[in-house]
Protein backbone atom coordinates (compact mmCIF):
# COMPACT_ATOMS: atom_id res chain seq x y z
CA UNK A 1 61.38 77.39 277.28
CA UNK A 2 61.36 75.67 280.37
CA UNK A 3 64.67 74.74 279.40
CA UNK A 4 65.86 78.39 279.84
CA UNK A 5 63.75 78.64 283.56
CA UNK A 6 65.93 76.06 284.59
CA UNK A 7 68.99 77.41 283.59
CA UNK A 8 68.09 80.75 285.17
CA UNK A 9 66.78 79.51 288.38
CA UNK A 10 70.03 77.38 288.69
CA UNK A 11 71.84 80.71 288.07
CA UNK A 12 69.57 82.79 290.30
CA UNK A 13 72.37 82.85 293.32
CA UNK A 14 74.84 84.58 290.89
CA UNK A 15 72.66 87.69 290.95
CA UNK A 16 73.86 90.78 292.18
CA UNK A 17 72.10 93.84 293.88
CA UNK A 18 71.52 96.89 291.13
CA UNK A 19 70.27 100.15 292.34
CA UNK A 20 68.70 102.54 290.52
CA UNK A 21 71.37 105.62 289.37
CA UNK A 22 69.99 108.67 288.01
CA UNK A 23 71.88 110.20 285.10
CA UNK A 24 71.72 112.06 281.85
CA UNK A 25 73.55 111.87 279.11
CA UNK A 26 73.55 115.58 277.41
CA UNK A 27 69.88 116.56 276.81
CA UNK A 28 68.65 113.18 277.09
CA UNK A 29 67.29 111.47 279.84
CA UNK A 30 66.61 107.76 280.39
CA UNK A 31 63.05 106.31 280.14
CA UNK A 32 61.16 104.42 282.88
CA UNK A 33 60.32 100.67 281.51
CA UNK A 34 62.31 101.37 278.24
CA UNK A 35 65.45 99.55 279.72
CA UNK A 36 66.51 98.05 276.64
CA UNK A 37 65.81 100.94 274.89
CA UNK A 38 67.91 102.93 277.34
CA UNK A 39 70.85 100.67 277.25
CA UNK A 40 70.90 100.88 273.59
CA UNK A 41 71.09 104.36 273.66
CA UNK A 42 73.59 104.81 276.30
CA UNK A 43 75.98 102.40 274.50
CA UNK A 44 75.62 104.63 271.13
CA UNK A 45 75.83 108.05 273.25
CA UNK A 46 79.29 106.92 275.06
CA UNK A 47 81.04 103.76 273.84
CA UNK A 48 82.42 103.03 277.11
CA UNK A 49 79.49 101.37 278.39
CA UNK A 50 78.67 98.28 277.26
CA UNK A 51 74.99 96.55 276.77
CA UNK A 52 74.25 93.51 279.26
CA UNK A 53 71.46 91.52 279.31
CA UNK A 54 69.92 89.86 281.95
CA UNK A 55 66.83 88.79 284.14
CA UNK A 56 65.99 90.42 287.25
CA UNK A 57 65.02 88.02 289.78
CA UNK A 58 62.02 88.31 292.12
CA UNK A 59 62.57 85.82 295.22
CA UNK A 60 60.42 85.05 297.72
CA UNK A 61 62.48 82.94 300.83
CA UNK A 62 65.46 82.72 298.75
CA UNK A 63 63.25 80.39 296.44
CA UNK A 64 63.19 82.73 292.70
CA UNK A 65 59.13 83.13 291.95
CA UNK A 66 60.02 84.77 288.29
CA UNK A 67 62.70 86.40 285.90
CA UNK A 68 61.50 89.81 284.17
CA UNK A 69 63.85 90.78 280.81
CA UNK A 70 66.04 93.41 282.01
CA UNK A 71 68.82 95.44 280.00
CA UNK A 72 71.49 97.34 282.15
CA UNK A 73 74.98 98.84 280.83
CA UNK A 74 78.53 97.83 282.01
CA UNK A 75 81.66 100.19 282.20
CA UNK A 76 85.07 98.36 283.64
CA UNK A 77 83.55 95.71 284.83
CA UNK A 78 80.80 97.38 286.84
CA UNK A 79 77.39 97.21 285.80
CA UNK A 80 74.56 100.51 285.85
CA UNK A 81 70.98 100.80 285.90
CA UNK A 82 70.35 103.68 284.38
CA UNK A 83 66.40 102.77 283.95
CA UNK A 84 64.37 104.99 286.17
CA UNK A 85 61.04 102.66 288.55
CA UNK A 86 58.03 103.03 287.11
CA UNK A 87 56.90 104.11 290.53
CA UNK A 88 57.87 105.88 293.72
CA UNK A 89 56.69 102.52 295.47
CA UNK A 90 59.65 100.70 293.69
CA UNK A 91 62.45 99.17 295.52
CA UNK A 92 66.11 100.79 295.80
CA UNK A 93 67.32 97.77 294.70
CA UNK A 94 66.75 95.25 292.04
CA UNK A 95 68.41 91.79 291.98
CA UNK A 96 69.75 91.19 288.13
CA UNK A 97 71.14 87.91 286.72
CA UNK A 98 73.14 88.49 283.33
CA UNK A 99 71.74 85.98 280.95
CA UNK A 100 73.98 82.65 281.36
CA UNK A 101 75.86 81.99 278.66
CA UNK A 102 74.10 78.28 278.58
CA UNK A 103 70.55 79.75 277.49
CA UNK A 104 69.05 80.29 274.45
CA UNK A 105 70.03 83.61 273.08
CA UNK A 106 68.68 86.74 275.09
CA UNK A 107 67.37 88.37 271.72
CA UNK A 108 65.93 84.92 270.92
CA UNK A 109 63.92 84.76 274.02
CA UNK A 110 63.15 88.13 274.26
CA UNK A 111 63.27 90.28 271.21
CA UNK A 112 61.93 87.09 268.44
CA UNK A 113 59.88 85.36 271.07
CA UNK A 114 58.36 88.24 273.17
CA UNK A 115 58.84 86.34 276.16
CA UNK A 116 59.83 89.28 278.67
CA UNK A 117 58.89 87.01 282.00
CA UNK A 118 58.94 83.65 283.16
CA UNK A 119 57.17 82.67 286.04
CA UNK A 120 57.91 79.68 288.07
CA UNK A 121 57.37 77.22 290.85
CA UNK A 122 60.57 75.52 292.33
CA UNK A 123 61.39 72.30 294.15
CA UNK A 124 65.03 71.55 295.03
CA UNK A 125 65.60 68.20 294.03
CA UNK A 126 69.66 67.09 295.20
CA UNK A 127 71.68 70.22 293.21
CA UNK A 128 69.30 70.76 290.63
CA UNK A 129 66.70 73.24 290.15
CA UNK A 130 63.49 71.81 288.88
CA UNK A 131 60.74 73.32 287.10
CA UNK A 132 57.30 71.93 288.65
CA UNK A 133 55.20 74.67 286.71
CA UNK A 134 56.14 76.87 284.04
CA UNK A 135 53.66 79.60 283.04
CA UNK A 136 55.28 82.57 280.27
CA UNK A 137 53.30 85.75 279.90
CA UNK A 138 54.61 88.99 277.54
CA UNK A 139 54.38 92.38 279.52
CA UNK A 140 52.63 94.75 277.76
């Protein structure tokens, strides 16, 4: 796995500011902390949104500290967080990074492998992102 922390804190720049969109589709309404669930749904409710996958990335001094499992939907090239925070204390924004091509399969990682969070410390060694520490925990 560390393998895939690498990849994703190499990638970590690429990531792009989400906010938070409220939105129903018909009678049903979007789930806080079901994201993947949510996607899913939204893709089968109106087949022009597509499913991305992806990490959102939690930096501290432009150096990422971990990646959380994220799903968000795409229509024409822009991308939709339908997910409602799990809090009022929740950011506007949320920093996601679709899963690099390069990386073990999302599913794989996530879905086989319950691995919904990697955690890391970083050193910047020339141009490539190192892994000193590695520690992978499964949200509950």
């Amino acid at each position: 796995m560390i393998e895939v922390a690498q990849i994703l804190c190499k990638h970590h720049p690429e990531a792009v500011t989400l906010h938070y969109e409220p939105r129903t589709f018909g009678a049903w309404v979007p789930q806080p902390a079901k994201c993947h669930e949510n996607a899913e749904t939204i893709a089968k409710l109106d087949s022009a949104f597509q499913i991305v996958r992806g990490w959102l990335c939690y930096v501290m001094a432009d150096v990422p500290v971990f990646f959380d499992a994220h799903s968000v939907v795409a229509r024409d090239g822009n991308l939709f967080d339908f997910t409602p925070p799990v809090s009022d204390s929740s950011p506007p924004y949320r920093l996601f990074l679709p899963h690099p091509a390069e990386a073990a399969p999302f599913e794989t990682i996530v879905f086989e492998q319950g691995q919904n969070r990697i955690h890391a410390t970083w050193v910047l060694s020339g141009e490539t992102w190192l892994a000193e520490d590695l520690e992978i925990k499964r949200l509950d």
